[in-house]
Protein backbone atom coordinates (compact mmCIF):
# COMPACT_ATOMS: atom_id res chain seq x y z
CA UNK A 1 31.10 -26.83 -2.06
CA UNK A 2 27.96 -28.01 0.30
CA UNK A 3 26.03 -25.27 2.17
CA UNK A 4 27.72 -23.65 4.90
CA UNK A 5 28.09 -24.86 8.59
CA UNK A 6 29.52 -24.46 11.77
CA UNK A 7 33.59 -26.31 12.58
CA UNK A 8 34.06 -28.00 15.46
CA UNK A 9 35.90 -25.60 17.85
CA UNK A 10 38.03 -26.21 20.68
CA UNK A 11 36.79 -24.57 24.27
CA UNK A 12 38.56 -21.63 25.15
CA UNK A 13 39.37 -20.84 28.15
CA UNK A 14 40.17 -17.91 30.42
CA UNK A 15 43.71 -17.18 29.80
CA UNK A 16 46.10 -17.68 32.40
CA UNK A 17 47.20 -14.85 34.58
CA UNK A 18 51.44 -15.67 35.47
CA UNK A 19 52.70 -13.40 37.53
CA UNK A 20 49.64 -11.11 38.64
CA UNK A 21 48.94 -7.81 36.28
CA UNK A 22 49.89 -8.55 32.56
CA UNK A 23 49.90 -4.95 31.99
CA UNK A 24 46.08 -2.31 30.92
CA UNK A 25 47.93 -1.48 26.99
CA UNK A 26 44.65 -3.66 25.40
CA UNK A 27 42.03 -1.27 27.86
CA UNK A 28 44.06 1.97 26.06
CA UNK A 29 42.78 0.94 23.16
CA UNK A 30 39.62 0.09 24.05
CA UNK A 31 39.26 3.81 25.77
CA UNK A 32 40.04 5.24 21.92
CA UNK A 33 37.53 2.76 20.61
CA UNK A 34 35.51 4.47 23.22
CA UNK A 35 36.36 7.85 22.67
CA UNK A 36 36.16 7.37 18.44
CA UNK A 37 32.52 6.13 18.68
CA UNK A 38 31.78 8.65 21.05
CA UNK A 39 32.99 11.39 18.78
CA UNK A 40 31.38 9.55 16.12
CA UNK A 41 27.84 10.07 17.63
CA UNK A 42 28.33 13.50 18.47
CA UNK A 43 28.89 14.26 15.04
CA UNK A 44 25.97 12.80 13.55
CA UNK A 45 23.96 14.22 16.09
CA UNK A 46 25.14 17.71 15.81
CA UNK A 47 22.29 17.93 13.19
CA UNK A 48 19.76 17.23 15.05
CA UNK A 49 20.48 20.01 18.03
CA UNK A 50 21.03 22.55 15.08
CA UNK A 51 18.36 21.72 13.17
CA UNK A 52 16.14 24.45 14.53
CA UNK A 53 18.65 27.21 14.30
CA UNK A 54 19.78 25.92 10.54
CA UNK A 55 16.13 25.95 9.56
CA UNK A 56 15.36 29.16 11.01
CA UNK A 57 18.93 30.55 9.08
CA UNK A 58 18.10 28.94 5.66
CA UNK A 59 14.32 29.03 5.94
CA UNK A 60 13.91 25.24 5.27
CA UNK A 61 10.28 23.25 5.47
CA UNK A 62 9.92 20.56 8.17
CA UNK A 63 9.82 18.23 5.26
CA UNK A 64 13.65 19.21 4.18
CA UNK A 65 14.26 18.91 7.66
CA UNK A 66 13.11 15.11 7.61
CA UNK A 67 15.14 14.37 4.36
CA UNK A 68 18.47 15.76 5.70
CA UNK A 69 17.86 13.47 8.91
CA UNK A 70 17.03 10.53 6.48
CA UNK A 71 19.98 11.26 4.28
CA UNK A 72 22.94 10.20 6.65
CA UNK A 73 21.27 6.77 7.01
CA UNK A 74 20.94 5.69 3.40
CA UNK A 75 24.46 5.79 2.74
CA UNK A 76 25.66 4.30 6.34
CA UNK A 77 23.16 1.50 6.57
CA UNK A 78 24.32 0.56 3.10
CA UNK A 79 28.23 1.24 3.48
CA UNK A 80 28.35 -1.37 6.45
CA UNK A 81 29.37 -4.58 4.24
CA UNK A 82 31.77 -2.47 2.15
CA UNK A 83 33.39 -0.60 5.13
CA UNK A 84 33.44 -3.96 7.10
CA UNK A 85 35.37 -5.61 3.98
CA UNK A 86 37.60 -2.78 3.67
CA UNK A 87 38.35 -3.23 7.39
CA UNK A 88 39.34 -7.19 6.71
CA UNK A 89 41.57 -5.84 3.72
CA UNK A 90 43.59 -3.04 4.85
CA UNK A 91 43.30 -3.44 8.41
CA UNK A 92 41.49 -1.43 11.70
CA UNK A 93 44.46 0.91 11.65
CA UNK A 94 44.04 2.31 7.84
CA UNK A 95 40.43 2.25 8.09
CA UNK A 96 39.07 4.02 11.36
CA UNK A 97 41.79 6.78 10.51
CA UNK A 98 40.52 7.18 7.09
CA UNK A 99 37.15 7.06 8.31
CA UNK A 100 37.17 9.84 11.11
CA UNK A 101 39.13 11.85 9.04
CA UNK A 102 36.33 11.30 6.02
CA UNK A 103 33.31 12.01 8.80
CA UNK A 104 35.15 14.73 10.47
CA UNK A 105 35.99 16.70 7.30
CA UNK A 106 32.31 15.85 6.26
CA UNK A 107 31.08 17.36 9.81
CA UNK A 108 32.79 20.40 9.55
CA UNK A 109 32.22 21.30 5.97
CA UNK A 110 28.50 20.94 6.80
CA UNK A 111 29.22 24.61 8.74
CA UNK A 112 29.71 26.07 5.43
CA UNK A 113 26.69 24.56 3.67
CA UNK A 114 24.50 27.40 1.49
CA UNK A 115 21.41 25.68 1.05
CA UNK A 116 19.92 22.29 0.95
CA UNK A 117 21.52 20.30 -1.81
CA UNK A 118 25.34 21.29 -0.30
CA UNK A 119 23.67 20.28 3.30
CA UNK A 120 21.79 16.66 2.20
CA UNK A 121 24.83 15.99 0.06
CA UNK A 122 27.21 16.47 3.14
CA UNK A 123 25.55 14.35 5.40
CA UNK A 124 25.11 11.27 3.29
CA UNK A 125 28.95 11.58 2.57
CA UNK A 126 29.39 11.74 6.50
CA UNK A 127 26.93 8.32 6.88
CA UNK A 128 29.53 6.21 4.52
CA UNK A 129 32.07 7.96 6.11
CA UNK A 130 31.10 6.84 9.52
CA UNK A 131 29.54 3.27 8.16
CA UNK A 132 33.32 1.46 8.78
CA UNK A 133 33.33 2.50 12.39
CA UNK A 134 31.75 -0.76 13.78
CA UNK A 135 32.86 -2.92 11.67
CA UNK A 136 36.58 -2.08 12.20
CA UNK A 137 35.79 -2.01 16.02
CA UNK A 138 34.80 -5.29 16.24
CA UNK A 139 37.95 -6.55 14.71
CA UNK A 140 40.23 -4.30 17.28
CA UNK A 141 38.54 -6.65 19.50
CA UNK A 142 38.54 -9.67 18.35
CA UNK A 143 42.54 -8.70 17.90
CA UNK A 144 43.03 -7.27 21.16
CA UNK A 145 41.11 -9.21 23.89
CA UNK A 146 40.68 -12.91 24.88
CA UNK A 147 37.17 -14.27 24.32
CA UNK A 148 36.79 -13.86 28.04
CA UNK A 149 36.92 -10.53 28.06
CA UNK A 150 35.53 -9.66 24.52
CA UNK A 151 31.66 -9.23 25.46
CA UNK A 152 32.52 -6.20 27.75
CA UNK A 153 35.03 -4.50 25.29
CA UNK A 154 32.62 -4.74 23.01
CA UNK A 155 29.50 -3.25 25.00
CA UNK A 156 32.60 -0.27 25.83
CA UNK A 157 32.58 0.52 22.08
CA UNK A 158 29.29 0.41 21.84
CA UNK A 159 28.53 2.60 24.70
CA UNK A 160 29.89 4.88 22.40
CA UNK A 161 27.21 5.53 21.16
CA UNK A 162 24.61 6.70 24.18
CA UNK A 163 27.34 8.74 25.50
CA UNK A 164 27.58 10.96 22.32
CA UNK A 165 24.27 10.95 21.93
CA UNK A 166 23.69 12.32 25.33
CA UNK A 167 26.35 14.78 25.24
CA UNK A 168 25.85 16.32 22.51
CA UNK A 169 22.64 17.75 23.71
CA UNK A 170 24.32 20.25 26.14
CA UNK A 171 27.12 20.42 24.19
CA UNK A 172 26.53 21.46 20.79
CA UNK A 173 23.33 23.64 22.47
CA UNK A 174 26.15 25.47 24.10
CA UNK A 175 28.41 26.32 21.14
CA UNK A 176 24.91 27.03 18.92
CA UNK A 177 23.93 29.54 21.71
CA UNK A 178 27.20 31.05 21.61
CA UNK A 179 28.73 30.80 18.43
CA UNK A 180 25.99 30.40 16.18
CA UNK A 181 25.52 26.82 14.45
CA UNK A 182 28.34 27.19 11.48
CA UNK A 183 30.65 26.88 14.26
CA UNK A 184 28.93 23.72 15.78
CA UNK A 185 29.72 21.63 12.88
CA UNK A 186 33.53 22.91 13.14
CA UNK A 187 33.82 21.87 16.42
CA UNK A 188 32.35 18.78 16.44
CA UNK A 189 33.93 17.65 12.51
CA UNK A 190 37.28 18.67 14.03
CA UNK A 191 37.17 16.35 17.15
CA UNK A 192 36.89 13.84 14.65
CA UNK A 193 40.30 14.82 12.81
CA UNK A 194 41.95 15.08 16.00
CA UNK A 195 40.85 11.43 17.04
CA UNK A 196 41.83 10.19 13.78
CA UNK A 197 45.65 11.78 14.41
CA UNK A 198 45.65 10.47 17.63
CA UNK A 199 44.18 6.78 16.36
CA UNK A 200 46.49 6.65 13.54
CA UNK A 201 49.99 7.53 15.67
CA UNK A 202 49.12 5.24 18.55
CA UNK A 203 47.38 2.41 17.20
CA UNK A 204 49.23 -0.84 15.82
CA UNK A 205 48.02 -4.91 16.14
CA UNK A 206 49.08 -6.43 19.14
CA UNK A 207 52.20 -8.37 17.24
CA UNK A 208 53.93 -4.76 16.64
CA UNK A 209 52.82 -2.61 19.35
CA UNK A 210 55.69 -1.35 20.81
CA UNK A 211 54.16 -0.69 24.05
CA UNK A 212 52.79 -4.15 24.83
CA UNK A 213 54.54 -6.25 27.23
CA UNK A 214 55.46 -10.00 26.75
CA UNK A 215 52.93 -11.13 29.56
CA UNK A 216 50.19 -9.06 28.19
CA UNK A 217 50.49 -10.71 24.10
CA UNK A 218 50.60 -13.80 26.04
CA UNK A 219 47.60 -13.53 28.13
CA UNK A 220 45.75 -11.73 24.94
CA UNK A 221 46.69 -14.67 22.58
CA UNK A 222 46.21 -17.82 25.20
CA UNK A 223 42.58 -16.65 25.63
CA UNK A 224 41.86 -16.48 21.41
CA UNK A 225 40.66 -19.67 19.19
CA UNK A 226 43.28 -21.59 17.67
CA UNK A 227 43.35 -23.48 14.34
CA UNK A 228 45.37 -25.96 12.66
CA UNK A 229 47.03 -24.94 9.38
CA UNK A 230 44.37 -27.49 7.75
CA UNK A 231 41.94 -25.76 8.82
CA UNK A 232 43.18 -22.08 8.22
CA UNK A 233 43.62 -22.99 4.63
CA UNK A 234 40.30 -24.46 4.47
CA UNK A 235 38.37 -21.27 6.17
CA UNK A 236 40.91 -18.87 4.16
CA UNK A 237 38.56 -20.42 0.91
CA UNK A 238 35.37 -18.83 1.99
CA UNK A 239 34.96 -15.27 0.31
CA UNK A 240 32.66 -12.34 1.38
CA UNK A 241 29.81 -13.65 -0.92
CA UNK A 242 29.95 -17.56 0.60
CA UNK A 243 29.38 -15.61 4.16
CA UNK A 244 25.86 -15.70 3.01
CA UNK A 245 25.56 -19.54 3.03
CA UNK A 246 25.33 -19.89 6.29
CA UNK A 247 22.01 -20.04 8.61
CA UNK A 248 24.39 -18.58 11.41
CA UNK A 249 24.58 -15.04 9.18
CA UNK A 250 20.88 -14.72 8.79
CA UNK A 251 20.10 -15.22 12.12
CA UNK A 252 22.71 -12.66 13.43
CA UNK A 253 21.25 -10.36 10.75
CA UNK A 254 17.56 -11.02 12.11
CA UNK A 255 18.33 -10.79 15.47
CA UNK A 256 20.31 -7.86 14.85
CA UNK A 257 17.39 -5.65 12.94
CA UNK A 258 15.14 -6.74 16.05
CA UNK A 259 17.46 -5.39 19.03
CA UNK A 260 18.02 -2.13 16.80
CA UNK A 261 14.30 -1.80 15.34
CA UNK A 262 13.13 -1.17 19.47
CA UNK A 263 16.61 0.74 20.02
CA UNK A 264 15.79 3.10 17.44
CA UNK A 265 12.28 4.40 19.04
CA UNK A 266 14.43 5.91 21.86
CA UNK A 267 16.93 7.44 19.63
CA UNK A 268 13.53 8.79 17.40
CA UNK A 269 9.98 9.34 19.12
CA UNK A 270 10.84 8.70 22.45
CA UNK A 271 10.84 12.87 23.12
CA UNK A 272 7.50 13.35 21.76
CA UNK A 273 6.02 10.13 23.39
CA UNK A 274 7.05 11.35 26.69
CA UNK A 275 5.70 15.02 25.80
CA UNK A 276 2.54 13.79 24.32
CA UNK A 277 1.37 11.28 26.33
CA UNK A 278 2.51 12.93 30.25
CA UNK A 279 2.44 16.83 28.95
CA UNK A 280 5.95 17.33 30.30
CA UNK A 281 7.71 20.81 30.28
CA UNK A 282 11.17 21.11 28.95
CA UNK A 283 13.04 21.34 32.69
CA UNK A 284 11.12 18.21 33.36
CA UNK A 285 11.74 15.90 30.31
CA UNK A 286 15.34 17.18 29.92
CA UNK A 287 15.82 15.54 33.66
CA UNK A 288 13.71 12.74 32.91
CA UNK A 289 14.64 12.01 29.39
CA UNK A 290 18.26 10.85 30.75
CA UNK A 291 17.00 8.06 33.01
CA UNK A 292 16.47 5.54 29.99
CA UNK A 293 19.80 6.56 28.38
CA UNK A 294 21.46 6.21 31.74
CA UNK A 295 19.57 2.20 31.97
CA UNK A 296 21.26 1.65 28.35
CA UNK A 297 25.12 2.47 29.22
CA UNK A 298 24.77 0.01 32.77
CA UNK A 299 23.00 -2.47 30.64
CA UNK A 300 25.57 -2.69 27.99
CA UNK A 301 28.81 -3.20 30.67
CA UNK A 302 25.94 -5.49 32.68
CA UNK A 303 25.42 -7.71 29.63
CA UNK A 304 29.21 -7.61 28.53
CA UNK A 305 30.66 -8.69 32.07
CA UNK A 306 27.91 -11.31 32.31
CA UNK A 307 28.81 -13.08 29.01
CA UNK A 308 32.45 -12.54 30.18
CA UNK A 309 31.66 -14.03 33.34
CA UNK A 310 29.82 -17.27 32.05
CA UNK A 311 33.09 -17.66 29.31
CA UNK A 312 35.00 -17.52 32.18
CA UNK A 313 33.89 -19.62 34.81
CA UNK A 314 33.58 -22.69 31.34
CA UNK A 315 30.05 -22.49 30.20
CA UNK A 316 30.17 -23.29 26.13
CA UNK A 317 30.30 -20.36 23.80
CA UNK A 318 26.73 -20.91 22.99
CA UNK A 319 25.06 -20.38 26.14
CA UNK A 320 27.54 -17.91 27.40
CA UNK A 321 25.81 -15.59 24.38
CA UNK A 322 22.84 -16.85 24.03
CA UNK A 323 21.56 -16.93 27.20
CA UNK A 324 22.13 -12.39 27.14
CA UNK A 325 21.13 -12.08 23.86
CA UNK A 326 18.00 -14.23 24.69
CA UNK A 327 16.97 -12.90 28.13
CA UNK A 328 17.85 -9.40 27.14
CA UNK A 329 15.51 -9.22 24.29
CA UNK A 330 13.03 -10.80 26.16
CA UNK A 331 13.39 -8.28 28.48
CA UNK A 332 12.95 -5.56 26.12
CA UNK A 333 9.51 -6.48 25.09
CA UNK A 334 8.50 -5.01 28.07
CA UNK A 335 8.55 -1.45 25.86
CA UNK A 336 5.17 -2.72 25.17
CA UNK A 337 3.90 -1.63 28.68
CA UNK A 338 4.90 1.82 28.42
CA UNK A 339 1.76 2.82 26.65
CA UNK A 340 -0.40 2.04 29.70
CA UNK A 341 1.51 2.84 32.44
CA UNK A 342 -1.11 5.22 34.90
CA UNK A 343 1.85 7.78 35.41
CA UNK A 344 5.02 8.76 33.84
CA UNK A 345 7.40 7.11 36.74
CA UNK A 346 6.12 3.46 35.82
CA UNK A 347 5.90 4.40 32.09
CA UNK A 348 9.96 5.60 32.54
CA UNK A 349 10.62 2.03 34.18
CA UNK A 350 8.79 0.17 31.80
CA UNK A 351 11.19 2.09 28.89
CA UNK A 352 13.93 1.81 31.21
CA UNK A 353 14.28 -1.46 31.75
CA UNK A 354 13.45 -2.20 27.97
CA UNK A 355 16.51 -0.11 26.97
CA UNK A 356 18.63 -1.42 29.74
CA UNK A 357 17.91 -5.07 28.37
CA UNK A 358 18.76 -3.86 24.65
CA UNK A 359 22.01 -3.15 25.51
CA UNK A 360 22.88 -6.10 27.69
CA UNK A 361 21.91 -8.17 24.54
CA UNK A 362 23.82 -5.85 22.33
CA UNK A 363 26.71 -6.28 24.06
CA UNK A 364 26.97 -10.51 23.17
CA UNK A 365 25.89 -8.85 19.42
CA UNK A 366 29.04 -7.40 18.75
CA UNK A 367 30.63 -10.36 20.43
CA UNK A 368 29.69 -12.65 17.72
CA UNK A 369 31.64 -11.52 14.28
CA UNK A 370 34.83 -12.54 16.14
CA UNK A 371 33.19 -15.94 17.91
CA UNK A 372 32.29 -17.44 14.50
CA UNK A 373 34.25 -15.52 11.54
CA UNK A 374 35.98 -18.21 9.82
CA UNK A 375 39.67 -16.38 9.74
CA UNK A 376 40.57 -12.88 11.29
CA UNK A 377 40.37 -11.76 7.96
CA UNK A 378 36.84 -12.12 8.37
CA UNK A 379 35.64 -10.39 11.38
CA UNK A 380 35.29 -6.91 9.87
CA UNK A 381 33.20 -8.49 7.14
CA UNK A 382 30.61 -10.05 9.39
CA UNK A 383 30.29 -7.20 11.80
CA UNK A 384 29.47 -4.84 8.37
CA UNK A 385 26.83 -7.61 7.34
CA UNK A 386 24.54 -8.26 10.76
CA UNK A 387 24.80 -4.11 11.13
CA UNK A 388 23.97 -3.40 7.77
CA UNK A 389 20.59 -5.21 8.74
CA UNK A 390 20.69 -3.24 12.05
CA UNK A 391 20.87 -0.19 10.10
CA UNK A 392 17.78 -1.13 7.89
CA UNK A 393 16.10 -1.77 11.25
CA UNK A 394 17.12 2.10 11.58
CA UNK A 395 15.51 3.38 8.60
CA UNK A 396 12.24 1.27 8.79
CA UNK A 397 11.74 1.66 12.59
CA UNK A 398 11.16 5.70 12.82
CA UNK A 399 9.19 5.74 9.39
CA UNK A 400 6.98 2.05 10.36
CA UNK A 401 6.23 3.22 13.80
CA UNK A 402 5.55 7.05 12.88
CA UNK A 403 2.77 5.99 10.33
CA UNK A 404 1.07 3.59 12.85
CA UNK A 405 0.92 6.34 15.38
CA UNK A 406 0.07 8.79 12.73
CA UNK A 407 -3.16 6.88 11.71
CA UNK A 408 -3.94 5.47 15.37
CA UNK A 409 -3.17 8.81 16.99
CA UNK A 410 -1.55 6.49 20.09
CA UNK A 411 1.91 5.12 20.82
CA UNK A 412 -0.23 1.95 21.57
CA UNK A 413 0.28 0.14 18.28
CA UNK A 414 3.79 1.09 17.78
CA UNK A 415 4.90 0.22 21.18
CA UNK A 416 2.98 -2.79 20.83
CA UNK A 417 4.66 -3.94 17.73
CA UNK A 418 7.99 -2.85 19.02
CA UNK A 419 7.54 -5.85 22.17
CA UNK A 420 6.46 -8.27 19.29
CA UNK A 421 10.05 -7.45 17.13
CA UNK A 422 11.66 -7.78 20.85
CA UNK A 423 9.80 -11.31 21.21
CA UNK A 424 10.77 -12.00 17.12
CA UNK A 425 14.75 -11.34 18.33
CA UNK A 426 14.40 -13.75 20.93
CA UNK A 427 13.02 -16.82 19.01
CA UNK A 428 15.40 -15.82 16.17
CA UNK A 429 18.78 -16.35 18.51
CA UNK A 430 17.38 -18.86 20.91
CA UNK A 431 15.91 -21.36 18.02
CA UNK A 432 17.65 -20.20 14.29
CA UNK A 433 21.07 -19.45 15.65
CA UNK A 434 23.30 -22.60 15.83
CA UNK A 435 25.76 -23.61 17.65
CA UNK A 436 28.31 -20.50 18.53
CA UNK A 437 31.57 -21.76 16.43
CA UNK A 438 33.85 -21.09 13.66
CA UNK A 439 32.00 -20.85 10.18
CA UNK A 440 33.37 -23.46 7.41
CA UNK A 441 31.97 -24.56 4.32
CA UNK A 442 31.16 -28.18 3.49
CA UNK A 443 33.30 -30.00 0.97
């Protein structure tokens, strides 16, 4: 076989709307997509709100402190491809029960830890526990909505993410402060057990799920790519290693590590850049603090009904998400200004806007696996390859931009270089990405 390259791909268009309402079953399961990566976040993060009370319990150094933070994202960032092939294989329903179940149980055993080996070897198990999560989203999508509507289900999912992350501030503080932080991890781990229950009784495709009207399979198929049986045979050829063949893979990867290499400042150092730099007391950054997190969640439904829209109204696949993807990361170069903002309100808008912009180009991200995956069977796959890549972005980010502030003593360098990965995501999707269609090998 040649190298890879994109198949000439019929338009699709908005599906057809007989008769009015075709029924909300597809937006059910997009609200326990939701709800799973929201659960998802809150359990990874429970950690980092306990962290003071666990170290204070088990008299750990700031440097164990760092390595159980560290720990979870090893084995995620490097369980995406497998959990996103396992997802192809046995199917979204199998593998995000499995999962929550595996991260929940993980969670909740991490209330029972003794000491640090039991505690570091918890939470790696929970990050490739949680690494299918993503993956096998992305395929509920690209199974349950049209391509018209699959940008915004898949910045819902993805808002996951800033939800969980935000409540679990208040949230596990409370049950810490009450309970004591054994019983943190038990709550938390066991709204993952209950979410897997809940996924695993009501969750089938949309060919056997009993709930789904007629008129809604209709309008949810119409709106999906069709093949000929030529040309499913053909695709059905390409395995999980040939993926890597094609220029549109490396580019998603790229583009991918440069939307989460900025993303990952606000989920790291943003607190102490905002302490350091504007000398804010607690009331005041934990009311502040929320405004860029707030910009994120409107900027992934922004950037998800926008690439809806354009699908919608006939612009071509390509431009429909390339034009977010594009102007959103261009848009979050503007972290870059921050640093010399005279105040902390312009410095908030400047990191505002940034985040807001990451997410409306995130949102066209998780759009792609099912745009160009060469069979359904392949979606999962792709989605665990560009976030694998994401992930990396994840570990490199904190520890890359930590050292530069650590030897500049300034957020100016780091926030600097975070607007030139911003500007790097840009090029990669507006000049290496090709055309926006169906992967399939050369003969």
């Amino acid at each position: 076989m040649a190298l890879g390259k994109t198949s000439a791909q019929a338009p699709v268009t908005a599906p057809k709307r007989s008769g009015g309402r075709v029924g909300k079953v597809r937006f059910v399961v997009l609200g326990l997509l939701f709800a799973g990566i929201t659960i998802n976040y809150i359990d990874r993060a429970t950690l980092s709100v306990a962290l003071p009370h666990i170290t204070d319990d088990l008299g750990l150094s700031d440097g164990v402190g760092g390595l159980l933070l560290s720990a979870f994202f090893w084995t995620y960032a490097f369980g995406q491809m497998p959990g996103g092939w396992l997802a192809d294989k046995v199917g979204p329903r199998i593998m995000l029960a499995v999962a929550s179940l595996w991260w929940g149980l993980a969670t909740a055993a991490m209330g029972m830890a003794r000491g640090v080996a039991s505690l570091v070897g918890l939470r790696a198990l929970l990050g490739l526990g949680e690494a299918p999560s993503f993956p096998s989203s992305a395929k509920v999508v690209s199974r349950w909505f049209p391509a018209s509507e699959r940008s915004f289900a898949s910045a819902t999912f993805n808002n996951g993410n800033a939800v969980g992350g935000a409540l679990s501030i208040p949230l596990v503080t409370l049950v810490v402060t009450g309970l004591g932080w054994r019983w943190a991890f038990a709550i938390a781990g066991g709204l993952g057990v209950l979410w897997a229950l809940g996924w695993w009784l009501y969750y089938r495709d949309p060919k056997e799920h009993p709930k789904l009207s007629a008129a809604e399979r209709e309008y949810i198929e119409s709106g999906q790519e069709k093949e000929t049986a030529e040309e499913a045979a053909a695709s059905a050829r390409i395995g999980w290693r040939d993926l890597f063949r094609f220029r549109m893979i490396w580019a998603m990867m790229l583009g991918f590590f440069c939307v989460n290499f900025v993303a990952y400042f606000f989920i790291t150092w943003f607190p102490t850049f905002l302490v350091d730099e504007y000398h804010l007391d607690a009331l005041s950054f934990g009311f502040l603090g929320m405004i860029p997190g707030i910009a994120s969640m409107l900027g992934g439904w922004s950037g998800g009904l926008f690439s809806d829209w354009l699908v919608r109204r006939g612009t071509e696949r390509t431009k429909a998400r390339k034009i977010p993807l594009v102007g959103g990361l261009l848009g979050t170069s503007v972290i870059a200004l921050a640093v010399i903002s005279p105040g902390v309100g312009t410095a908030l808008t400047a990191l505002s806007v940034s985040y807001f912009c990451s997410t409306f180009a995130a949102a066209s991200v998780w759009a792609l696996p099912a745009d160009v995956a060469p069979t359904a069977a392949h979606v999962g796959s792709i989605a665990g390859i560009q976030n694998t890549a994401a992930n990396i972005a994840g570990i490199l980010s904190p520890l890359l931009l930590g050292v530069l502030k650590g030897i500049t003593h300034s957020f100016m360098l780091p926030l600097a270089l975070a607007g030139c990965v911003a500007l790097l995501g840009a090029a990669t999707y507006a000049f290496l990405l090709p055309k926006v269609e169906r992967l399939k090998l050369a003969e």
